[in-house]
Structure formats: structure tokens, C-alpha cells
N, C-alpha and C. Protein backbone atom coordinates (compact mmCIF):
# COMPACT_ATOMS: atom_id res chain seq x y z
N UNK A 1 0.82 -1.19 0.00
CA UNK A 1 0.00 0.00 0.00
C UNK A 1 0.87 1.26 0.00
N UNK A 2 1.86 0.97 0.39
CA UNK A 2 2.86 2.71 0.86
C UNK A 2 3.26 2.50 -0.59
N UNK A 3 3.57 1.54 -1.37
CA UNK A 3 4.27 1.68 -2.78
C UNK A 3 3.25 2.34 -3.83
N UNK A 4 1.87 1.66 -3.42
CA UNK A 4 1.11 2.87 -4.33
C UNK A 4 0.44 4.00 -4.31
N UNK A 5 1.25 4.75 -2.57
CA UNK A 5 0.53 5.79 -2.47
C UNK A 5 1.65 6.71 -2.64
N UNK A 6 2.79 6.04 -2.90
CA UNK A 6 4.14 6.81 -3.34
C UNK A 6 4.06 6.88 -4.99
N UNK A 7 3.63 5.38 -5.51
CA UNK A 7 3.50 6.18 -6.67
C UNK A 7 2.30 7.36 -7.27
N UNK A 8 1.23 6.86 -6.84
CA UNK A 8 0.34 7.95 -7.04
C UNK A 8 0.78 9.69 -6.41
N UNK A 9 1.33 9.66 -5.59
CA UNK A 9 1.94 11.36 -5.07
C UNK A 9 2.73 11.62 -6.02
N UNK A 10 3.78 10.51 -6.61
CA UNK A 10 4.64 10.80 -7.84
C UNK A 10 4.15 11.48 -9.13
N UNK A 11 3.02 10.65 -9.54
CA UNK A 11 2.26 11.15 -10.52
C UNK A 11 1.13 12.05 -10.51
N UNK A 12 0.79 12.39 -9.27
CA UNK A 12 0.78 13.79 -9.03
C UNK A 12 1.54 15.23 -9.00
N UNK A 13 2.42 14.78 -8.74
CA UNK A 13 3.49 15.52 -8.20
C UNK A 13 4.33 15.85 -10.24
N UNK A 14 4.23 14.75 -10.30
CA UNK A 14 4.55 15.12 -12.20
C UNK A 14 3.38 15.05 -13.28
N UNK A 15 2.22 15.65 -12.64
CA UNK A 15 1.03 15.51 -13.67
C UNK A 15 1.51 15.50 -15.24
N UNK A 16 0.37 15.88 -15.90
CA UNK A 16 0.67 15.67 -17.35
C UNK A 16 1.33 16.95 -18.00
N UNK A 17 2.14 16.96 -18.75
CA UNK A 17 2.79 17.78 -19.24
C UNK A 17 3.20 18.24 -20.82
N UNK A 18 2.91 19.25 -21.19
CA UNK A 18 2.86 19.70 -22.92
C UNK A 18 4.21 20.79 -23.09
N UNK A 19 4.72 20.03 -23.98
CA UNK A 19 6.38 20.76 -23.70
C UNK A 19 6.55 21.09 -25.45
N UNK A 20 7.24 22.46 -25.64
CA UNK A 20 7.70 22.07 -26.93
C UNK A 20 9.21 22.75 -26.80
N UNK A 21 10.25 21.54 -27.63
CA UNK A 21 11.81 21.74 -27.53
C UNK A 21 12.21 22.18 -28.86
N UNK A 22 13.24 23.20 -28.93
CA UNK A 22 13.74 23.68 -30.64
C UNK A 22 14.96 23.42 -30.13
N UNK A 23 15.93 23.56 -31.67
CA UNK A 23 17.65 23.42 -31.75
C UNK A 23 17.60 24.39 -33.21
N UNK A 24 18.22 25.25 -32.54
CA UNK A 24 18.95 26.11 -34.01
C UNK A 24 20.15 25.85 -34.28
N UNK A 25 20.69 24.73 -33.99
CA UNK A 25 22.23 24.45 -33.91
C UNK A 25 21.90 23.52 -35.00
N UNK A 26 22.80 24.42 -36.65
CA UNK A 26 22.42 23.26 -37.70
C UNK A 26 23.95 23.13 -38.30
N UNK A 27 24.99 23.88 -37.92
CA UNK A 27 26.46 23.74 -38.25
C UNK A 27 26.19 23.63 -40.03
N UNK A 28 25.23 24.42 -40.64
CA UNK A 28 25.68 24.75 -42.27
C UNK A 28 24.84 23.88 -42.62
N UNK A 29 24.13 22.99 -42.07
CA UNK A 29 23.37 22.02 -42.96
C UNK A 29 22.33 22.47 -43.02
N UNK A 30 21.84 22.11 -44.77
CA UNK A 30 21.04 22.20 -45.64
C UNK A 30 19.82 21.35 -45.68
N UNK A 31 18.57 21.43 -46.04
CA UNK A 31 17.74 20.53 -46.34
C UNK A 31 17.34 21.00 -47.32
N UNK A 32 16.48 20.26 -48.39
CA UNK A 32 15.87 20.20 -49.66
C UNK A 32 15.93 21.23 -50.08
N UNK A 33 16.11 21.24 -51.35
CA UNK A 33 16.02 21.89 -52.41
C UNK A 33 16.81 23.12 -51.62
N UNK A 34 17.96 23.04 -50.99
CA UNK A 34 19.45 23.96 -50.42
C UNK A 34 19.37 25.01 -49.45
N UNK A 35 17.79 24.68 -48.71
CA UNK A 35 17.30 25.40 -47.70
C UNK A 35 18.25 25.57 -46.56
N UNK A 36 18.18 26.64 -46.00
CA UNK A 36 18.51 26.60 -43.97
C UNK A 36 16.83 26.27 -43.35
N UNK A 37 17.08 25.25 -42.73
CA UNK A 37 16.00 25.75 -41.80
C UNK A 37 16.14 26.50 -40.95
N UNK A 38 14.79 26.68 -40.33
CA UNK A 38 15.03 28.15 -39.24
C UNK A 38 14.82 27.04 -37.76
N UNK A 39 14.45 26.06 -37.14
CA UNK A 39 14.55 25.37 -36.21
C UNK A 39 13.92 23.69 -36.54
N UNK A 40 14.53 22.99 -35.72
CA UNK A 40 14.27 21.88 -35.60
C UNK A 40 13.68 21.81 -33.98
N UNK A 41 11.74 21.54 -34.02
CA UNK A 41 11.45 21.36 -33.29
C UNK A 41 10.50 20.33 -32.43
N UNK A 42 10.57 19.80 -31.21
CA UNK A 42 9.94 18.16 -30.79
C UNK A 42 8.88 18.73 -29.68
N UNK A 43 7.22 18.25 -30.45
CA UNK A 43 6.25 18.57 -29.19
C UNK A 43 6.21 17.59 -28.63
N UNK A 44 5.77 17.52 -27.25
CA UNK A 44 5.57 16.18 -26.27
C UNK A 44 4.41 16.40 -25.65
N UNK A 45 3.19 15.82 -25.50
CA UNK A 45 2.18 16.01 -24.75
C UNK A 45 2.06 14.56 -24.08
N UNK A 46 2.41 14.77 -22.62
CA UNK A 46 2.16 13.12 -21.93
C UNK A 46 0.70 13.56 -20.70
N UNK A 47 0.41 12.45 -20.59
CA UNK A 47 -0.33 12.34 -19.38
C UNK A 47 -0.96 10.80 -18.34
N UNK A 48 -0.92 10.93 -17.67
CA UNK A 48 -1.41 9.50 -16.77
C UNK A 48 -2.81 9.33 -16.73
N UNK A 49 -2.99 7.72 -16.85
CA UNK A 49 -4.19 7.13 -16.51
C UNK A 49 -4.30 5.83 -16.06
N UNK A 50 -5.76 5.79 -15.27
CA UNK A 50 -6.05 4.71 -14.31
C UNK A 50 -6.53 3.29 -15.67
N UNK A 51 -5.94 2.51 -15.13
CA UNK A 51 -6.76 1.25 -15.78
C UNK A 51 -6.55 1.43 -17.44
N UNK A 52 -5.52 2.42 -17.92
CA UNK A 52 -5.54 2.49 -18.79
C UNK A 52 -6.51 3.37 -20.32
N UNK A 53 -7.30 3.48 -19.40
CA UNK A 53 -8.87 4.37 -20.18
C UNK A 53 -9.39 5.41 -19.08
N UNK A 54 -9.14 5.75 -18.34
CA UNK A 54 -9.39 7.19 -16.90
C UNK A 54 -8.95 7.33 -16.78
N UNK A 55 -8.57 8.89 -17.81
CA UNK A 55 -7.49 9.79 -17.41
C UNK A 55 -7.32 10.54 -15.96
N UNK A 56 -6.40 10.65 -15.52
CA UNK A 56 -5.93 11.27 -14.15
C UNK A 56 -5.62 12.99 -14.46
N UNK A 57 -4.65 12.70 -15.22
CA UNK A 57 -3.92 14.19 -15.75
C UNK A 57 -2.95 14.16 -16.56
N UNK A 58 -3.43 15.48 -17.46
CA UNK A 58 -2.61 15.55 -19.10
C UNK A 58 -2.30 16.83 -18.64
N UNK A 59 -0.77 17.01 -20.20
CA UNK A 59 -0.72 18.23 -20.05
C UNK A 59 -1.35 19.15 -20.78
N UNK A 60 -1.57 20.44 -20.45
CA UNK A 60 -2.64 21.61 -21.02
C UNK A 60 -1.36 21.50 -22.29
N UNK A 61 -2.39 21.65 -23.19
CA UNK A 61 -1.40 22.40 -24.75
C UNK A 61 -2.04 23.55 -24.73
N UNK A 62 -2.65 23.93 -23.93
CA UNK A 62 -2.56 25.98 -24.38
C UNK A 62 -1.82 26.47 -23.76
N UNK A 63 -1.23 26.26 -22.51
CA UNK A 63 0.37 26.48 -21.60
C UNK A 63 1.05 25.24 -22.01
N UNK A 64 1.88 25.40 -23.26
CA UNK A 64 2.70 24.50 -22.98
C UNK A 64 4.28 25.17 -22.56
N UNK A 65 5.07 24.19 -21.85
CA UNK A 65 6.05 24.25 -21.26
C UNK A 65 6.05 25.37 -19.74
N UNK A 66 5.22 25.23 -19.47
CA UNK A 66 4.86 25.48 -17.98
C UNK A 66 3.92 24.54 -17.15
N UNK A 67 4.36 24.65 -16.11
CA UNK A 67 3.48 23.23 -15.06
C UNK A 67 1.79 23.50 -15.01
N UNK A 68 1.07 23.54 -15.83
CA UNK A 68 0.17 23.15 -15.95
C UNK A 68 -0.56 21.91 -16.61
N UNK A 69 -1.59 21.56 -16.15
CA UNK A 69 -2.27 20.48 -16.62
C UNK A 69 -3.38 20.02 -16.13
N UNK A 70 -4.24 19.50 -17.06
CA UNK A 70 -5.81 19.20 -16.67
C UNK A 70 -5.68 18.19 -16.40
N UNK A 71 -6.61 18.09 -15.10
CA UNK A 71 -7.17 17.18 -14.47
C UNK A 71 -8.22 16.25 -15.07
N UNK A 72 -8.04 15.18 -14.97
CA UNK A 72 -9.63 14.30 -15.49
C UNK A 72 -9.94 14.51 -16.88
N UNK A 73 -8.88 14.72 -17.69
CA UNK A 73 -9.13 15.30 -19.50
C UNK A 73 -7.63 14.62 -19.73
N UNK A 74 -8.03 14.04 -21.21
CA UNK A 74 -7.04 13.40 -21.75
C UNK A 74 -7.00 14.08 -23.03
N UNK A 75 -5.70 14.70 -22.82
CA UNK A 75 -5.27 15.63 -23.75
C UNK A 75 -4.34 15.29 -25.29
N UNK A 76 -4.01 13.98 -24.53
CA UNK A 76 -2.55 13.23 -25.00
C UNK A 76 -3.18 12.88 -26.95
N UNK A 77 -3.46 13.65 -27.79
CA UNK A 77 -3.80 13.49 -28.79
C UNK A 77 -2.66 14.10 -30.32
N UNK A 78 -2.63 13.61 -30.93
CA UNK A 78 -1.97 13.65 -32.10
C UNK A 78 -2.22 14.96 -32.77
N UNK A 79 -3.56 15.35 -32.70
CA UNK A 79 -4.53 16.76 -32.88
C UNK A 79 -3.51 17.69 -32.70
N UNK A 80 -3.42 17.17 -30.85
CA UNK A 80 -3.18 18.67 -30.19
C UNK A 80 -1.54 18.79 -30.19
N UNK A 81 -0.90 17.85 -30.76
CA UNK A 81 0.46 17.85 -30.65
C UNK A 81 1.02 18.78 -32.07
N UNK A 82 0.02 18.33 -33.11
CA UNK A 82 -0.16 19.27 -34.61
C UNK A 82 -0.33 20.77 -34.35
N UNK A 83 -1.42 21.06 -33.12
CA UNK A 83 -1.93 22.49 -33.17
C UNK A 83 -0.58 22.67 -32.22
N UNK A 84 0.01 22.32 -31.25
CA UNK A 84 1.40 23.23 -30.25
C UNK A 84 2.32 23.34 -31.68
N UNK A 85 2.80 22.60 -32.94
CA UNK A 85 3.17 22.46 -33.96
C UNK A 85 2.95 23.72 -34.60
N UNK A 86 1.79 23.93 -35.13
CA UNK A 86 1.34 25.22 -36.00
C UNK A 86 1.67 26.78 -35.18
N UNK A 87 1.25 26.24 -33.62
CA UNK A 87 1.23 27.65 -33.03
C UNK A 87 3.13 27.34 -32.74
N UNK A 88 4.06 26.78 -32.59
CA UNK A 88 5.47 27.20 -32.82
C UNK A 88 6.18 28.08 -34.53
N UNK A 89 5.01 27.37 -35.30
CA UNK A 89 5.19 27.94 -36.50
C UNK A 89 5.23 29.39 -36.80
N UNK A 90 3.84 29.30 -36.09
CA UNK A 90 3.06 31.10 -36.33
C UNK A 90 4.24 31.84 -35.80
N UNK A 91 5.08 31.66 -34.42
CA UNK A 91 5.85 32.61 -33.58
C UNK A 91 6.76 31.98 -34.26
N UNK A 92 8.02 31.38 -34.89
CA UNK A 92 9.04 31.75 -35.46
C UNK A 92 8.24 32.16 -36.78
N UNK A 93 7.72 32.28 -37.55
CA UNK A 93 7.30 32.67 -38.88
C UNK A 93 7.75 31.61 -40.10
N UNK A 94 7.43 30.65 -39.56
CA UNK A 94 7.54 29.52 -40.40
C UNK A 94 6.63 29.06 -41.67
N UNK A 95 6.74 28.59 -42.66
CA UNK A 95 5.76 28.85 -43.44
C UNK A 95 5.38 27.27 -43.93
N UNK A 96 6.67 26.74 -43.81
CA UNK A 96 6.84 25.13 -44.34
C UNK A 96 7.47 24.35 -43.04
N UNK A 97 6.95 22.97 -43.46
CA UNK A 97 7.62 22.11 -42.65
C UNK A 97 8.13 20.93 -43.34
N UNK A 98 9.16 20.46 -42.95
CA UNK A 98 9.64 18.94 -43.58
C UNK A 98 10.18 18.17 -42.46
N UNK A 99 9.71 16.65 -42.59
CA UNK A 99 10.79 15.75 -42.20
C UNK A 99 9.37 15.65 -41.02
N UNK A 100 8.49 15.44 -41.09
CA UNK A 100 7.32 15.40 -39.86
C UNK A 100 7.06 14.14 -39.00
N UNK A 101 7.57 13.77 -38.10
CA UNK A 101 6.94 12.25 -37.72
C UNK A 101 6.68 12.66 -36.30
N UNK A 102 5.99 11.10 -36.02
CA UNK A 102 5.14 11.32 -34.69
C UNK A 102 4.73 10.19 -34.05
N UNK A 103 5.10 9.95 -32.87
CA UNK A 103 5.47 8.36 -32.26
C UNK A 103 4.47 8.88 -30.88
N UNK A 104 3.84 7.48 -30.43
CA UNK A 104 3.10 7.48 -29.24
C UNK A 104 4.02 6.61 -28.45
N UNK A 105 4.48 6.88 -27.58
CA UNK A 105 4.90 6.00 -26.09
C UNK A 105 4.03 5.71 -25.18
N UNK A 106 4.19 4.40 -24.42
CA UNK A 106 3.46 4.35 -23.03
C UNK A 106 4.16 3.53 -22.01
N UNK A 107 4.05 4.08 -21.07
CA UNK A 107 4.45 3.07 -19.80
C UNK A 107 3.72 2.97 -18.81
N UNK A 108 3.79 1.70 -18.60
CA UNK A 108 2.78 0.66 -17.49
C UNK A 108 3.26 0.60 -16.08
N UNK A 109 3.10 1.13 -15.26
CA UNK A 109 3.53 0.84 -13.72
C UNK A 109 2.35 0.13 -12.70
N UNK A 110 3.20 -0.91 -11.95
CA UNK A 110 2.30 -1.77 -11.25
C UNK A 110 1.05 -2.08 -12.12
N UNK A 111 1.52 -2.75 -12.79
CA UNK A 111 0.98 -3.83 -13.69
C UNK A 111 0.41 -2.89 -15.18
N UNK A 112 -1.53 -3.24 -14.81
CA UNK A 112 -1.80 -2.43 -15.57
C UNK A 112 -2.62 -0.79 -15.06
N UNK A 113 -2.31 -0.86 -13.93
CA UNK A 113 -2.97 0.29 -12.89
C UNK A 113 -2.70 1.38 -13.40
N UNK A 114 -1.64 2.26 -13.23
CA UNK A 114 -1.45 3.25 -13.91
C UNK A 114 -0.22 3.32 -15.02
N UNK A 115 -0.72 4.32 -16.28
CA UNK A 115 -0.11 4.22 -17.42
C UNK A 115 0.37 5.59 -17.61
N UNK A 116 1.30 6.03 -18.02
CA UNK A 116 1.80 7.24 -18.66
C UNK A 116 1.78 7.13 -20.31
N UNK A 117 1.42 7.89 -20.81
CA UNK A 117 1.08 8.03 -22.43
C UNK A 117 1.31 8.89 -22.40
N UNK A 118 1.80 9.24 -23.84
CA UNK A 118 2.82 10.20 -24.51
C UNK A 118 2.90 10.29 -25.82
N UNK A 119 2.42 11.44 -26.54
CA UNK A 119 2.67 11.81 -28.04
C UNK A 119 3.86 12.34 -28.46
N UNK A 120 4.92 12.04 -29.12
CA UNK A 120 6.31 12.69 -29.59
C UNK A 120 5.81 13.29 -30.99
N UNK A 121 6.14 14.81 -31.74
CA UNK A 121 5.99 15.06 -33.10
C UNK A 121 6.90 16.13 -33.11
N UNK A 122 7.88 15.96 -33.80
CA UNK A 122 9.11 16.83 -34.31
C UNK A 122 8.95 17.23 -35.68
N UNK A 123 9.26 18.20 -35.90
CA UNK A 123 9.74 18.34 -37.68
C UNK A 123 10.66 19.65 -37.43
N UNK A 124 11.16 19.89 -39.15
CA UNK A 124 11.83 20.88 -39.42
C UNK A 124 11.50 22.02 -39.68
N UNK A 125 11.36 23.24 -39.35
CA UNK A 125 10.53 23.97 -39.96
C UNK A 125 11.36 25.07 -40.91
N UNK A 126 11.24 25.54 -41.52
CA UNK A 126 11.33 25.80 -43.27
C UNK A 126 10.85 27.50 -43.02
N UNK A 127 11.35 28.58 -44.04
CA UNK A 127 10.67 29.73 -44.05
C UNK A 127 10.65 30.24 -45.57
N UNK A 128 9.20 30.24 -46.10
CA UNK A 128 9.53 31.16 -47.54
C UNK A 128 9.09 29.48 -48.01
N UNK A 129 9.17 30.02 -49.74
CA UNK A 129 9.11 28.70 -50.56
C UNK A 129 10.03 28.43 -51.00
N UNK A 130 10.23 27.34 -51.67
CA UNK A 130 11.74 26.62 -52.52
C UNK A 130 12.45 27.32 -53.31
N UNK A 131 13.50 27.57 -53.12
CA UNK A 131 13.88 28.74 -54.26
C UNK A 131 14.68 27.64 -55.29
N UNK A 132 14.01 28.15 -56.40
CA UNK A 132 14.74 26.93 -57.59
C UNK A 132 15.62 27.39 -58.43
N UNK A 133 16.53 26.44 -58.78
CA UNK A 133 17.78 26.87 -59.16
C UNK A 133 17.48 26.62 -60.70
N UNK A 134 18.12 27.83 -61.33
CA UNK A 134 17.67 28.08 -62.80
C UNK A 134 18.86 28.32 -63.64
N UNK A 135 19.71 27.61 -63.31
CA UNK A 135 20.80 27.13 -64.01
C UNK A 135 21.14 25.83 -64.09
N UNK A 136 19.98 24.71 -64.34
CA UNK A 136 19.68 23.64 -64.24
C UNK A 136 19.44 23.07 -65.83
């Protein structure tokens, strides 16, 4: 009983969380058609649930990367990992994206009781259109 009231304070204590990470560190490299991108960036929206299907707590994607998060709402959607995506776009002024993928994680603690789930979606983001080379 103390092991699952330690883990439950744990996962309280780290409710669900909506994070988004960039790297402007591209050392000269190019993508398609001889672009710079302007950042390479990874959304994460995780959150816990009971039994696998009752959510406990996700993280808010309208604060993301601050400790907020809803209670009793399962946020952890592919949707909302697209829209923290678009709205990183809008604020660097991004216009394109390449290289887009998007992986779900989960982990199971004490058995199948409580689960942590997790959306990963990174891409590159791009500014302007292709400029084509006309000495081709």
C-alpha cells in the first residue's frame, strides 16, 4: 500500500505535461532543395491514466512548457500535438515544414494500474518557398 501511495503522489506531483523543444544548432546544414531551416522542433504532450482508459492528468497544450495540466481530460492526442506544432510555426514565422513524424509511447507501472502516455511530433521547420535553381 505505501508503494502505491508513493507512486500515485509521484504522478501527481509530475502531472501531465505539454512541452515544446527547438535546436537552431544546424552547423551549415542544408535541407531540400538547399534550404537553412530556421529550427528543428519536438512537441511532447504526456499524461497518466487509471486502468488504462481514466485519465488522471494531461498536459494543457494551451500552456505549454509550464506546469500546468488538466485534471480528469485526456489531452494526449496527435490533434493537439499538430496544433502546439502550427502555433510554434506562427511565432518563429515559419511557413513550411519537412521531415514530420510522430510516435506514441506508453508506460505501465504496477501492472496495468497506472499508465503514462505520450505523443512525440518533431519536424523541421522551413521559411519562404523553394527557391529553384535556374541554371539547371
Amino acid at each position: 500500500m505505501k508503494s502505491l501511495s508513493a507512486i500515485m503522489a509521484c504522478a501527481l506531483l509530475f502531472a501531465g505535461c505539454a512541452s515544446i523543444r527547438h535546436s537552431t544548432s544546424f552547423n551549415g546544414v542544408k535541407v531540400e532543395d538547399n534550404e537553412e531551416p530556421l529550427e528543428i522542433v519536438e512537441v511532447e504532450n504526456s499524461g497518466w491514466e487509471l486502468f488504462k482508459f481514466i485519465p488522471l492528468a494531461s498536459g494543457n497544450p494551451l500552456k505549454p512548457n509550464r506546469f500546468s495540466c488538466r485534471w480528469f481530460t485526456d489531452t494526449v492526442t496527435l490533434q493537439n500535438n499538430l496544433n502546439l506544432l502550427e502555433m510554434e510555426m506562427k511565432s518563429k514565422g515559419a511557413t513550411r515544414f519537412t521531415n514530420l513524424t510522430s510516435r506514441n509511447s506508453e508506460e505501465t507501472f504496477l501492472f496495468i494500474l497506472i499508465t503514462r502516455n505520450a505523443y512525440h511530433t518533431s519536424a523541421v521547420l522551413l521559411k519562404g518557398v523553394p527557391s529553384k535553381d535556374v541554371s539547371k
